[in-house]
Protein backbone atom coordinates (compact mmCIF):
# COMPACT_ATOMS: atom_id res chain seq x y z
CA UNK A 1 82.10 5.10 15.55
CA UNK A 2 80.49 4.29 19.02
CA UNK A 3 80.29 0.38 19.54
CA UNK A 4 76.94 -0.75 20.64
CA UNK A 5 75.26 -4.59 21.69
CA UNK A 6 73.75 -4.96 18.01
CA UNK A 7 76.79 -4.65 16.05
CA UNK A 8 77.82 -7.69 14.44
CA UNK A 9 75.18 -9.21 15.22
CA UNK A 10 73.84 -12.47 12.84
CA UNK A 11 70.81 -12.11 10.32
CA UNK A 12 68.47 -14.48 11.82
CA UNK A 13 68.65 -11.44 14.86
CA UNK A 14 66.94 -9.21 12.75
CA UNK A 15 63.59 -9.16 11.69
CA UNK A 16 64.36 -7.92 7.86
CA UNK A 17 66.78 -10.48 6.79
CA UNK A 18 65.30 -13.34 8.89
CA UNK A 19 61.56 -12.79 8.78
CA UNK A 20 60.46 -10.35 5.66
CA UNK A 21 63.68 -11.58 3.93
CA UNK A 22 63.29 -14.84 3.32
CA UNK A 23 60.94 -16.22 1.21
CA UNK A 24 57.60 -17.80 2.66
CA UNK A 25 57.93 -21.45 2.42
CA UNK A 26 62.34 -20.90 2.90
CA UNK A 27 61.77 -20.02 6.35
CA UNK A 28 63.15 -21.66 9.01
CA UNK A 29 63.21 -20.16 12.90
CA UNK A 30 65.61 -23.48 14.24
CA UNK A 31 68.57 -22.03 15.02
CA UNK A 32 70.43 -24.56 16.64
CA UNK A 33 69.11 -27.81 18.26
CA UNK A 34 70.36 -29.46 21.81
CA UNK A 35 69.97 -33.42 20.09
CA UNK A 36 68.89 -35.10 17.39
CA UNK A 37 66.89 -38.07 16.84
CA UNK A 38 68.72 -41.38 15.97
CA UNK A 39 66.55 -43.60 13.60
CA UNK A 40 66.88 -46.09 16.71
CA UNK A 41 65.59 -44.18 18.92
CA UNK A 42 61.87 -44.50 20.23
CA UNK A 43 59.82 -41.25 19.82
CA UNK A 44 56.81 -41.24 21.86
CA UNK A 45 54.09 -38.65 21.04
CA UNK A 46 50.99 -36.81 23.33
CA UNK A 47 48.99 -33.61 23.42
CA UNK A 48 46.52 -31.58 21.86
CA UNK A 49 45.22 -32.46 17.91
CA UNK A 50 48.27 -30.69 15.98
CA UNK A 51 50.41 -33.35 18.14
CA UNK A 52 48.85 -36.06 15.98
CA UNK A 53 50.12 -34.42 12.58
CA UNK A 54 54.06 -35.26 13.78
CA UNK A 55 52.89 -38.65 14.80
CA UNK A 56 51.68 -39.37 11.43
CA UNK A 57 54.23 -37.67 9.88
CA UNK A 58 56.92 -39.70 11.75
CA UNK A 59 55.24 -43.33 11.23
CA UNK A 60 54.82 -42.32 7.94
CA UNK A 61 58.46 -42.06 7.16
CA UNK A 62 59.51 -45.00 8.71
CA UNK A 63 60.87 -43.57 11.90
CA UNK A 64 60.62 -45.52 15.06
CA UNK A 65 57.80 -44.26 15.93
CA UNK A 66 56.88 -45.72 19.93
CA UNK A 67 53.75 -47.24 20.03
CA UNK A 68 52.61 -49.30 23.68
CA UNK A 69 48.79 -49.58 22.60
CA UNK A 70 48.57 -50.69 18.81
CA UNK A 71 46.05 -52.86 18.95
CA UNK A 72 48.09 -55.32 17.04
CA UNK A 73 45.31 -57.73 17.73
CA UNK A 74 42.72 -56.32 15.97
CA UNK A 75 41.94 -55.82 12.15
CA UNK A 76 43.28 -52.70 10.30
CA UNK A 77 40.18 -51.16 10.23
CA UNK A 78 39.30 -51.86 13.97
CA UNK A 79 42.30 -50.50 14.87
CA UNK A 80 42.04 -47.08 13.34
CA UNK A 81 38.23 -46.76 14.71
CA UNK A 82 39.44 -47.18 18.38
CA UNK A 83 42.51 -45.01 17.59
CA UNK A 84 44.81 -46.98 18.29
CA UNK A 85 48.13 -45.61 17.40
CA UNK A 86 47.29 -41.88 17.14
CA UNK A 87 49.31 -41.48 19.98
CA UNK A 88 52.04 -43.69 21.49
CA UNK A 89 48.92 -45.04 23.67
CA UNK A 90 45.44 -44.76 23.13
CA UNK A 91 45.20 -41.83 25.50
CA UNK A 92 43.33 -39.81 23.10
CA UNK A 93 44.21 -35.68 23.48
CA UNK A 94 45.94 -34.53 26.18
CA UNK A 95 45.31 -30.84 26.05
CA UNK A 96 46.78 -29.29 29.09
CA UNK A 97 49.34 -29.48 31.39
CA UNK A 98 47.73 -31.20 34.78
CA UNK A 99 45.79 -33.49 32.41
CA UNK A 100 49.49 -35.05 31.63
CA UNK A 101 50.64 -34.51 34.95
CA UNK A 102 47.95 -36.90 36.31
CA UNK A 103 47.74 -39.31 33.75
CA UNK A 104 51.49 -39.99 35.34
CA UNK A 105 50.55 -39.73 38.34
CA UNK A 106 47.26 -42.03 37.84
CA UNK A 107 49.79 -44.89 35.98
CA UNK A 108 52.90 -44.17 38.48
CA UNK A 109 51.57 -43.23 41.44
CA UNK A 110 48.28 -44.88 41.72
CA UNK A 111 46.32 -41.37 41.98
CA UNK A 112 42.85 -42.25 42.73
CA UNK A 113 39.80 -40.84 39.99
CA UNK A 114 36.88 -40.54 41.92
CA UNK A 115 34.32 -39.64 38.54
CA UNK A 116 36.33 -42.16 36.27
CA UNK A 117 32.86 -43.70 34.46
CA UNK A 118 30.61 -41.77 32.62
CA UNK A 119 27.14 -43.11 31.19
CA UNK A 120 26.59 -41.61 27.30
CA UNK A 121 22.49 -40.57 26.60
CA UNK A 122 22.35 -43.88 24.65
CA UNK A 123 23.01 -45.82 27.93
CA UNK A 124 26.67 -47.11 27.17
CA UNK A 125 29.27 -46.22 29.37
CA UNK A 126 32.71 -44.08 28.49
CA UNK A 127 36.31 -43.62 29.93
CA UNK A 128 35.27 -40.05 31.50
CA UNK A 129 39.33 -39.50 30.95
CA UNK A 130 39.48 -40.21 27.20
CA UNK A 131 35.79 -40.19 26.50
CA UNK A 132 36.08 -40.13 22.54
CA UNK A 133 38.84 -43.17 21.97
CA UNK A 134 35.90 -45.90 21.83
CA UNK A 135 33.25 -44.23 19.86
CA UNK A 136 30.79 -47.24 20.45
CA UNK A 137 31.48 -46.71 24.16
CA UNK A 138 31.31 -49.94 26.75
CA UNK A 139 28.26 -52.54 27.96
CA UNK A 140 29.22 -51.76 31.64
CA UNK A 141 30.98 -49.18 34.09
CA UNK A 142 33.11 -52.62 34.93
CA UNK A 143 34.35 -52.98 31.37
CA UNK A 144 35.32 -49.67 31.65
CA UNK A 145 37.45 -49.77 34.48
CA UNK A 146 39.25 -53.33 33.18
CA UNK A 147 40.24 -51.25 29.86
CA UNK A 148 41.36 -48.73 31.50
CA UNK A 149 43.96 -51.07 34.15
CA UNK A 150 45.33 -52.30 30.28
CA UNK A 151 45.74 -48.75 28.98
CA UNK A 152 47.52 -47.35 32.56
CA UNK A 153 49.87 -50.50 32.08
CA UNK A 154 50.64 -49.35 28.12
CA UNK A 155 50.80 -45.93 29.46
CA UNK A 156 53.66 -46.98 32.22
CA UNK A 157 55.73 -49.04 29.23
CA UNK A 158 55.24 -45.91 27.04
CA UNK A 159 57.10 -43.58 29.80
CA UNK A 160 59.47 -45.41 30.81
CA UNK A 161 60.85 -46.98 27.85
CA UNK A 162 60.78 -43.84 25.44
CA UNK A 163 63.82 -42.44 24.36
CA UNK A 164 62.55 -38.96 22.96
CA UNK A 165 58.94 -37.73 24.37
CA UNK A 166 57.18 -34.95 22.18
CA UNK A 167 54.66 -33.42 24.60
CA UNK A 168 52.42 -30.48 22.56
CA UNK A 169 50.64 -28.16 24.50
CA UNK A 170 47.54 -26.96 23.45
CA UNK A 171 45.49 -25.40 26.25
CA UNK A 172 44.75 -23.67 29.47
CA UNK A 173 41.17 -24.08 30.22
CA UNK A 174 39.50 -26.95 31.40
CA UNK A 175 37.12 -28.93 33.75
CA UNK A 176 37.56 -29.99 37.09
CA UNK A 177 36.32 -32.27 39.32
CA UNK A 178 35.38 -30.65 43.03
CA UNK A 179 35.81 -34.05 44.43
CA UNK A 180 39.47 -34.63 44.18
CA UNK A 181 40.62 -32.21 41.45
CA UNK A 182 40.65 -34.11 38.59
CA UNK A 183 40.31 -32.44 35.39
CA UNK A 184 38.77 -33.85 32.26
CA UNK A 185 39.84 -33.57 28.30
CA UNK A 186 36.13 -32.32 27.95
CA UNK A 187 33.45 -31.11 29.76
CA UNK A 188 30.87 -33.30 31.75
CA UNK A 189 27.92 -33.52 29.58
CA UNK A 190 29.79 -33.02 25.88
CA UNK A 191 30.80 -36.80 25.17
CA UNK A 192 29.62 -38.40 28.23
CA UNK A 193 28.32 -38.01 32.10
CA UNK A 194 26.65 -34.81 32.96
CA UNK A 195 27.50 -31.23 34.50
CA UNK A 196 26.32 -30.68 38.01
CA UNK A 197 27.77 -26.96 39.55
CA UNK A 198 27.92 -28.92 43.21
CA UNK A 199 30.79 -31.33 41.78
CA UNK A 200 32.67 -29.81 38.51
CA UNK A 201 33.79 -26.50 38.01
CA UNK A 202 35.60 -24.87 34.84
CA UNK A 203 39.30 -23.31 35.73
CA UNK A 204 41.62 -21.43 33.42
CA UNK A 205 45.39 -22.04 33.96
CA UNK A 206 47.89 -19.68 34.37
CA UNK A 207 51.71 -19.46 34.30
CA UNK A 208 51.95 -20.71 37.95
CA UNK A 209 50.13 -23.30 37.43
CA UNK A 210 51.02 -24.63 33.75
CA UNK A 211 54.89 -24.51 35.17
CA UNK A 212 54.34 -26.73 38.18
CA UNK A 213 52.43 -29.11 36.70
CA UNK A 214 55.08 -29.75 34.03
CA UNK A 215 57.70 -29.61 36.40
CA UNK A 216 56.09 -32.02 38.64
CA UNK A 217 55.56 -34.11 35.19
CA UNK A 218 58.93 -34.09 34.43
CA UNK A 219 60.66 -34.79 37.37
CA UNK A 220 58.89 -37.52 37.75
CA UNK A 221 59.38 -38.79 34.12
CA UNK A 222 63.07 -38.58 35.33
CA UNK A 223 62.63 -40.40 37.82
CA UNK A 224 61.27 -43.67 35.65
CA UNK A 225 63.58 -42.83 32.64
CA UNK A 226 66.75 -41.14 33.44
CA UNK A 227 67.72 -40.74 29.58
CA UNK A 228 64.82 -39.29 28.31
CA UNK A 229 64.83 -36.07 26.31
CA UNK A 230 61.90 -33.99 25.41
CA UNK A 231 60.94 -31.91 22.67
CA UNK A 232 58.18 -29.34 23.61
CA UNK A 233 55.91 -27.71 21.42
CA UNK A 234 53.03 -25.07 21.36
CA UNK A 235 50.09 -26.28 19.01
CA UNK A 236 48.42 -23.74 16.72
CA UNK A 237 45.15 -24.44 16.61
CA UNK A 238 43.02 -21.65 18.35
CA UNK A 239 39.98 -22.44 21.09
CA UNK A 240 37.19 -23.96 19.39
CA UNK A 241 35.26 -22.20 22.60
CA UNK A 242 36.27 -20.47 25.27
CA UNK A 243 34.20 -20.40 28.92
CA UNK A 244 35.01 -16.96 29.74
CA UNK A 245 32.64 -14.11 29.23
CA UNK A 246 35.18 -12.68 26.36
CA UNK A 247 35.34 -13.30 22.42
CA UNK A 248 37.09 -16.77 21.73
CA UNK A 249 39.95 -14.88 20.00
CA UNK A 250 41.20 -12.95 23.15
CA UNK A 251 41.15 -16.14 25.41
CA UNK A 252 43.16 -18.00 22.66
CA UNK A 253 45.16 -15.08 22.69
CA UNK A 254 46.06 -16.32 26.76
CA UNK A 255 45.73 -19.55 26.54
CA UNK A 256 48.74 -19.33 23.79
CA UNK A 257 50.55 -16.70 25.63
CA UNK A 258 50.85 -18.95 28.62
CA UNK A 259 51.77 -21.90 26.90
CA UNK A 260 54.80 -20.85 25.09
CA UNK A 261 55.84 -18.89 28.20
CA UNK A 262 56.03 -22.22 29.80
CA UNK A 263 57.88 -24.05 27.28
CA UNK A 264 60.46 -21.06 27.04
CA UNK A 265 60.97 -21.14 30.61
CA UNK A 266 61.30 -24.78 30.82
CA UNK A 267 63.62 -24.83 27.54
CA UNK A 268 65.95 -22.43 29.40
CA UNK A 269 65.78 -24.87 32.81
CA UNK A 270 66.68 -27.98 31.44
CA UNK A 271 69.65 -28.73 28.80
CA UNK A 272 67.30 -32.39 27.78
CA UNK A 273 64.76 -30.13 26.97
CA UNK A 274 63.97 -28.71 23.33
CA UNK A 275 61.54 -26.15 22.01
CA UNK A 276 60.25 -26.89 18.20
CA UNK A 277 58.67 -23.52 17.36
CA UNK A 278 55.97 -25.29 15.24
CA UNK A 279 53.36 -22.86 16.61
CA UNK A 280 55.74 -19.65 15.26
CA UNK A 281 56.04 -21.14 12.14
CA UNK A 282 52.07 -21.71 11.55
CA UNK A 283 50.93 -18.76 12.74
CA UNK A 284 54.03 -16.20 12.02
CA UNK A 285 52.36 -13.04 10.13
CA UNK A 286 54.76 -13.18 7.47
CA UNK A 287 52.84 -16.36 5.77
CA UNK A 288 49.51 -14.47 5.46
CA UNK A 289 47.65 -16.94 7.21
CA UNK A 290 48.44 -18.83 4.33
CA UNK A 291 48.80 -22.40 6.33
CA UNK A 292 44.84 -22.32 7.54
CA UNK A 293 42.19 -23.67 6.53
CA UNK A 294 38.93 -21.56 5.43
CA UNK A 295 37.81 -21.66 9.09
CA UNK A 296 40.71 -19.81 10.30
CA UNK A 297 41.33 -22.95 12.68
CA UNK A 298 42.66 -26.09 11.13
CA UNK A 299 45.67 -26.55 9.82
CA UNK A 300 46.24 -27.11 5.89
CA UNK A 301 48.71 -29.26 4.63
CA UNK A 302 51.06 -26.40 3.04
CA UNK A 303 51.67 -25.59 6.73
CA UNK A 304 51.70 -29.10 8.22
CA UNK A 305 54.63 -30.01 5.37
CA UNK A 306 56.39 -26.63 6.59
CA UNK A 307 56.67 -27.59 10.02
CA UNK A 308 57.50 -30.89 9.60
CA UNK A 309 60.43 -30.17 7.12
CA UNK A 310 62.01 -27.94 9.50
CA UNK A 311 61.81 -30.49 12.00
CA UNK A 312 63.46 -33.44 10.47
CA UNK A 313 65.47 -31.21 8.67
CA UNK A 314 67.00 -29.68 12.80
CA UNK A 315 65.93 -32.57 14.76
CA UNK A 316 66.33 -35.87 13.22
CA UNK A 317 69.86 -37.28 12.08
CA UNK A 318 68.06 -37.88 8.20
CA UNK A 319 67.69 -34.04 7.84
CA UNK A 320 69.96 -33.39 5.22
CA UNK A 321 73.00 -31.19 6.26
CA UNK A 322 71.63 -27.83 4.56
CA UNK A 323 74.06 -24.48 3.66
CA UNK A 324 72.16 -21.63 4.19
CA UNK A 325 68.50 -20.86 3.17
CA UNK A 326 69.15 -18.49 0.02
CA UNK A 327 66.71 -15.22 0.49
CA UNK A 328 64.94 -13.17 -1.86
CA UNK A 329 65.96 -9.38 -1.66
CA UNK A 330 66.12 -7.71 1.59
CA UNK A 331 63.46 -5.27 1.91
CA UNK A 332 64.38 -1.36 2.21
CA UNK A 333 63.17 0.25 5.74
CA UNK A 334 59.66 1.36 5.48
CA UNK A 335 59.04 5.17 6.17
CA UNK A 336 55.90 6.04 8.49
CA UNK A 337 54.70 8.74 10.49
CA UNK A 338 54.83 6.15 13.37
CA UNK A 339 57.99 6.85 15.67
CA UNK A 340 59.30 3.87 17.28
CA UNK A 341 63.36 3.90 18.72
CA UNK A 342 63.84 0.76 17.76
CA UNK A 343 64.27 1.24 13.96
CA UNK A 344 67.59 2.66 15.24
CA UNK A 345 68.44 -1.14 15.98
CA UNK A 346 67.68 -2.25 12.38
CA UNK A 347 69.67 0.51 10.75
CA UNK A 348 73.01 -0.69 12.00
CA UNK A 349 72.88 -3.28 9.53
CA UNK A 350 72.46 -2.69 5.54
């Protein structure tokens, strides 16, 4: 018999005995993982909304979960409705890749925000860069500004004294500033300030672009932390809207595509660098859609729990050492009048 690339060949290769194989709430795409997390260790969190699900998940468990902005002065209550501790600092979402690049940049490098301010319709004034962390908003532009100096400063203690960052990215488009560039977490005019063409402009980001800024990002977190490691992942969550003249579904489609590009690319660059396929494991076809909600957009907690099992189980040293994940039968090869080569590949094995 001719030998061939695919022979021998493990099941977790093939998409019968490691996909359609394995029973729905069984699977498990981690192969292998580059670290673990020590129970020591700090674990700072950012990104888009799913990001905050392994933030709770992890202070929920006890884990040393890295908070720089906790508001430990305020009462419990205060603290959640300024959202403090949602993320390591009280950044609010950071959905794309330059927004994280110049919040570093901003807190590192002094990077000058010409449109920082923003005045709501009710008169009180907002962070323009997190416009949604104080929902009663501020007396005075000033007030603004002197909140913000605390935050950079939390922001600085957050990167630099991490031991494991968890960065999820969630999207490509976004607003800009025409001034100097800066791009926003929402659009003038949604939560604060308002859209004028002459000075903001909307910009999707591609490949190029998503890749430098998080290469930029991370040299520079390097730089200011020489023993941090990073755990990427790709949130779920689909475009609530998307600015280009197409249906929401194809620009999610992109923005998606893009996104886990990058954090493939990067994952092969850099051995302190680990993917968490989160994303694959919410939105994988073989689950039926089974871990949304009724709006096809949130996340329920059936695929929350899912996700966060594999990930303690692969990337945190309490993850209990597991044998492997027993299957249900192995489905037969489906007939069709569809010719594709590659079923070749998937007869080799039994």
């Amino acid at each position: 018999m001719t030998d061939n690339p695919y022979r021998g060949l493990g099941d977790h290769q093939f998409w019968r005995r490691a996909v359609a194989g394995v029973e729905r709430f069984r699977f498990d795409p981690v192969r292998a993982t580059r670290f673990t997390i020590q129970p020591s260790e700090r674990v700072a969190t950012a990104g888009s909304c799913f990001a905050q699900h392994i933030s709770n998940r992890l202070a929920s468990i006890g884990f040393n979960y890295f908070v720089t902005e906790a508001g430990e002065h305020l009462p419990d209550a205060q603290r959640r409705a300024l959202n403090h501790g949602v993320f390591s600092a009280r950044f609010g979402n950071i959905y794309t890749s330059r927004q994280l690049l110049q919040l570093f940049q901003e807190s590192f490098q002094g990077r000058p925000v010409a449109d920082d301010v923003w005045q709501r319709e009710d008169g009180r004034y907002v962070d323009a860069l997190r416009p949604q962390v104080t929902p009663g908003g501020y007396e005075s532009p000033g007030e603004v500004k002197r909140e913000r100096e605390l935050h950079l400063a939390a922001v600085r203690r957050m990167f630099e004294q991490c031991d494991v960052f968890v960065f999820t990215l969630g999207l490509t488009e976004t607003w800009r500033s025409k001034v100097d560039d800066t791009v926003y977490p929402l659009a003038p005019g949604v939560s604060g300030g308002s859209f004028d063409p002459e000075r903001h402009e909307f910009v999707n980001l591609d490949v190029h672009d998503v890749t430098g800024d998080m290469e930029s990002f991370l040299a520079g977190l390097k730089s200011v932390n020489p023993g941090v490691k990073v755990i990427l992942t790709v949130s779920p969550v689909p475009l609530i809207a998307t600015y280009e003249d197409r249906n929401v579904l194809v620009s999610t489609t992109y923005s998606k595509s893009v996104l886990r590009v990058v954090a493939d690319m990067l994952w092969r660059r850099y051995e302190w660098i680990e993917y968490f396929p989160s994303y694959e494991i919410i939105v994988g076809n073989y689950n039926d859609s089974r871990y949304f909600e009724r709006d096809y957009r949130g996340i329920n907690r059936l695929g929350v729990d899912h996700a966060m099992r594999c990930f303690l189980d692969h990337y945190t040293s309490r993850g209990k050492r597991r044998s492997p994940v027993p299957g249900i039968a192995t489905p037969p090869l489906l007939t069709s009048d569809i010719m594709c080569d590659e079923e070749a590949i998937d007869q080799l094995r039994p």
